[in-house]
N, C-alpha and C. Protein backbone atom coordinates (compact mmCIF):
# COMPACT_ATOMS: atom_id res chain seq x y z
N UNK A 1 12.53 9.58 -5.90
CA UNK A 1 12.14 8.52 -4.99
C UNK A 1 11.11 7.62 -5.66
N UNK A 2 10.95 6.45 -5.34
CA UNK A 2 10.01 5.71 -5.93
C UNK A 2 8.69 6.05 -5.11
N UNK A 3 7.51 5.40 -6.32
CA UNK A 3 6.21 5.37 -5.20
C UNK A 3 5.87 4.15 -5.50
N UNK A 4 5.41 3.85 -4.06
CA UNK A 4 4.66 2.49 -3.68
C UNK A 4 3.82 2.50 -3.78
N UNK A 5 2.84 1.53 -4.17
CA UNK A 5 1.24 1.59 -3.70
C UNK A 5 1.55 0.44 -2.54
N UNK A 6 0.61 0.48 -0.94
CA UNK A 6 0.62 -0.01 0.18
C UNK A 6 -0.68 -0.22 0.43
N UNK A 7 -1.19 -1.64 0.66
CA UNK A 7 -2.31 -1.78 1.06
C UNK A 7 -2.46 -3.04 2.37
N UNK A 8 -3.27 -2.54 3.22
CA UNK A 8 -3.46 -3.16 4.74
C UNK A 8 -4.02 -4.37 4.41
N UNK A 9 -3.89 -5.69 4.00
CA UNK A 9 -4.53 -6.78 4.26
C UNK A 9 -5.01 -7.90 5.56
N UNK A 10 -4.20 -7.52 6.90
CA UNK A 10 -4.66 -8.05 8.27
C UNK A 10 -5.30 -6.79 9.05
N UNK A 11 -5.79 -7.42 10.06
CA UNK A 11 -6.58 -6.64 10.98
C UNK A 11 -5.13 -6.48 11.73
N UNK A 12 -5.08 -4.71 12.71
CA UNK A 12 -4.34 -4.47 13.69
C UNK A 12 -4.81 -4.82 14.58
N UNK A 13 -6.17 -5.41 14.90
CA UNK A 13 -6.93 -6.18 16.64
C UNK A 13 -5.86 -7.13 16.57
N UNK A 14 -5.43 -6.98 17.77
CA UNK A 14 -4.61 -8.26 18.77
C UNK A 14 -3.22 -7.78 17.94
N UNK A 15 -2.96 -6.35 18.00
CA UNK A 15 -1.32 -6.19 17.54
C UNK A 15 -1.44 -5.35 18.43
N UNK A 16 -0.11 -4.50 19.02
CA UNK A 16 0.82 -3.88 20.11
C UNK A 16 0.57 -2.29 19.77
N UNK A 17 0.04 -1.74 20.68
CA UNK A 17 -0.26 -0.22 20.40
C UNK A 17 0.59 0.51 19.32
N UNK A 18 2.12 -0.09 19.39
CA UNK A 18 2.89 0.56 18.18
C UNK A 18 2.41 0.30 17.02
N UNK A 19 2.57 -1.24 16.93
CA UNK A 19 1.91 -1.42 15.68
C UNK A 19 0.51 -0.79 15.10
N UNK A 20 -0.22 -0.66 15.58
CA UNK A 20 -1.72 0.13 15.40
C UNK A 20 -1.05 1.21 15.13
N UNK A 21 -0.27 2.24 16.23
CA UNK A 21 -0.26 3.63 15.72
C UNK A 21 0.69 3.87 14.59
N UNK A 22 1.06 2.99 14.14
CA UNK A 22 2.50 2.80 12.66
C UNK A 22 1.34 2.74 11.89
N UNK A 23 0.30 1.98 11.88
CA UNK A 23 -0.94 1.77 10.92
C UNK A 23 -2.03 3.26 10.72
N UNK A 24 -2.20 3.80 11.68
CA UNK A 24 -2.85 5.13 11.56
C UNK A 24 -1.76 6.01 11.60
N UNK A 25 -0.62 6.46 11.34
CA UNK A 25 1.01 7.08 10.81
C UNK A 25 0.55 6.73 9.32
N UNK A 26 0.53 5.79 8.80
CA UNK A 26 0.78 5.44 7.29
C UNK A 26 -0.82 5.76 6.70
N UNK A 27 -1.69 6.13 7.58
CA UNK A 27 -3.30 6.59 7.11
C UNK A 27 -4.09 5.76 6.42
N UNK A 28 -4.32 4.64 7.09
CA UNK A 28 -4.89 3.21 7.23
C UNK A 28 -5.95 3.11 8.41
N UNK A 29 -7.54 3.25 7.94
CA UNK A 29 -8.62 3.49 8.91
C UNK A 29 -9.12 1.94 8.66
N UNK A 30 -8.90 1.14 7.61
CA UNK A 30 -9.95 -0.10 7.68
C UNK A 30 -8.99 -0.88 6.44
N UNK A 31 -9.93 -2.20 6.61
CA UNK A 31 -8.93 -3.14 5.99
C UNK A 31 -9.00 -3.11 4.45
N UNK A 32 -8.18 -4.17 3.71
CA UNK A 32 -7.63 -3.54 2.21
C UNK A 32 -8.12 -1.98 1.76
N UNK A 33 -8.06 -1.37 2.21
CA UNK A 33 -7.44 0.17 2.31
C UNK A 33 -6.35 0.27 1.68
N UNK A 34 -5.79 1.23 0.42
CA UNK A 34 -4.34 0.98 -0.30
C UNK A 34 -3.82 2.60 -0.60
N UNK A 35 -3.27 3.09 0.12
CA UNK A 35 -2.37 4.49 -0.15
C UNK A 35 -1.03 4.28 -1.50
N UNK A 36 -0.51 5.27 -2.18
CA UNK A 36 0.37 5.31 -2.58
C UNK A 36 1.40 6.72 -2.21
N UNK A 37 2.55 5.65 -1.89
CA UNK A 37 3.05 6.64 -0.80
C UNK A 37 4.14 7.09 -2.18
N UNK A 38 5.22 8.20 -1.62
CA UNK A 38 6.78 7.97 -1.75
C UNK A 38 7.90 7.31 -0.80
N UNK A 39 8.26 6.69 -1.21
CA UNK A 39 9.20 5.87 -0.20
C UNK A 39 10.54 6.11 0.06
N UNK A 40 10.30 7.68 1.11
CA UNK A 40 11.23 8.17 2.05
C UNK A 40 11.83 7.09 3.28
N UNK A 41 13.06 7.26 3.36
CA UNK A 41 13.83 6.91 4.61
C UNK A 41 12.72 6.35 5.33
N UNK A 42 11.98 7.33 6.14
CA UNK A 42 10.64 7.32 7.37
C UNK A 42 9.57 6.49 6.99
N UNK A 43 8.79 6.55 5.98
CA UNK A 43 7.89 5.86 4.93
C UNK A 43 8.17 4.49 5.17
N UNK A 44 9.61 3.88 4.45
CA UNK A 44 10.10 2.42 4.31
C UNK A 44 10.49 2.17 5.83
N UNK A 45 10.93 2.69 7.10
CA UNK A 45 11.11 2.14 8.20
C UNK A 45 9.59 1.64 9.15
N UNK A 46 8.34 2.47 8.59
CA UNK A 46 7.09 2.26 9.10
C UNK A 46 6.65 0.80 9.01
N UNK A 47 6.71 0.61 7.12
CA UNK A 47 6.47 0.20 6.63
C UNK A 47 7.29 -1.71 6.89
N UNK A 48 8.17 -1.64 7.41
CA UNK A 48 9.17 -2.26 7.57
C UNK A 48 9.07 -3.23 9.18
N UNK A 49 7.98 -2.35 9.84
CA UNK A 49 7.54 -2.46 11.27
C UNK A 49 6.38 -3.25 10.85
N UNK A 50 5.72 -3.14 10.21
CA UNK A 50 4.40 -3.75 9.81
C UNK A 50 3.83 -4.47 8.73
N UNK A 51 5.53 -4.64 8.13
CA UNK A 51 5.11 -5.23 6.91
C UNK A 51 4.06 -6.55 6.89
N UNK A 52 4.29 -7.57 7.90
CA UNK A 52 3.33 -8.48 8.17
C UNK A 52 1.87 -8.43 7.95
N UNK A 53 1.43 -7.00 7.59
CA UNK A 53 -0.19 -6.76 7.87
C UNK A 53 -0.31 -5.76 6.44
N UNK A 54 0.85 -5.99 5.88
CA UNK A 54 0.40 -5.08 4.36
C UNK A 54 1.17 -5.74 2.97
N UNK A 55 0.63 -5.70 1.80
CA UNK A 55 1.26 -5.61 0.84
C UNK A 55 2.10 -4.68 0.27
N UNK A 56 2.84 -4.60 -0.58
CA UNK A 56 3.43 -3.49 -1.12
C UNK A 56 4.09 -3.90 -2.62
N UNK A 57 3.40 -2.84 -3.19
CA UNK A 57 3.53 -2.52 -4.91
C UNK A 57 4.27 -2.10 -5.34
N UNK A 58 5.52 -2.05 -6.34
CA UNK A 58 5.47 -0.87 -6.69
C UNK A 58 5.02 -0.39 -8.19
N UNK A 59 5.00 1.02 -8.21
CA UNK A 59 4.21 1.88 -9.18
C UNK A 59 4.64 2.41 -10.10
């Protein structure tokens, strides 16, 4: 599988409870914050929900 590096560049204030809890799912507490994930099935559909509020690398 590939790995991504994913990092939060917008605020989740004034987004839709899903969206927030897709953001603490992917383990994102504060802003430019950057995980490197593997990009499972589940991973890329999160990611896919919220892409608007993150970058994504890959590694």
């Amino acid at each position: 599988m590939k790995r991504v590096k994913i990092t939060q560049i917008k605020s989740g204030i004034g987004r839709t409870k899903k969206q927030k809890d897709t953001l603490v799912a992917l383990g994102f507490r504060r802003l430019n914050q950057s995980r490197e994930v593997e990009l499972s099935p589940a991973v890329e559909g999160m990611v896919d929900k919220v892409k608007h509020l993150l970058k994504i690398e890959e590694v």
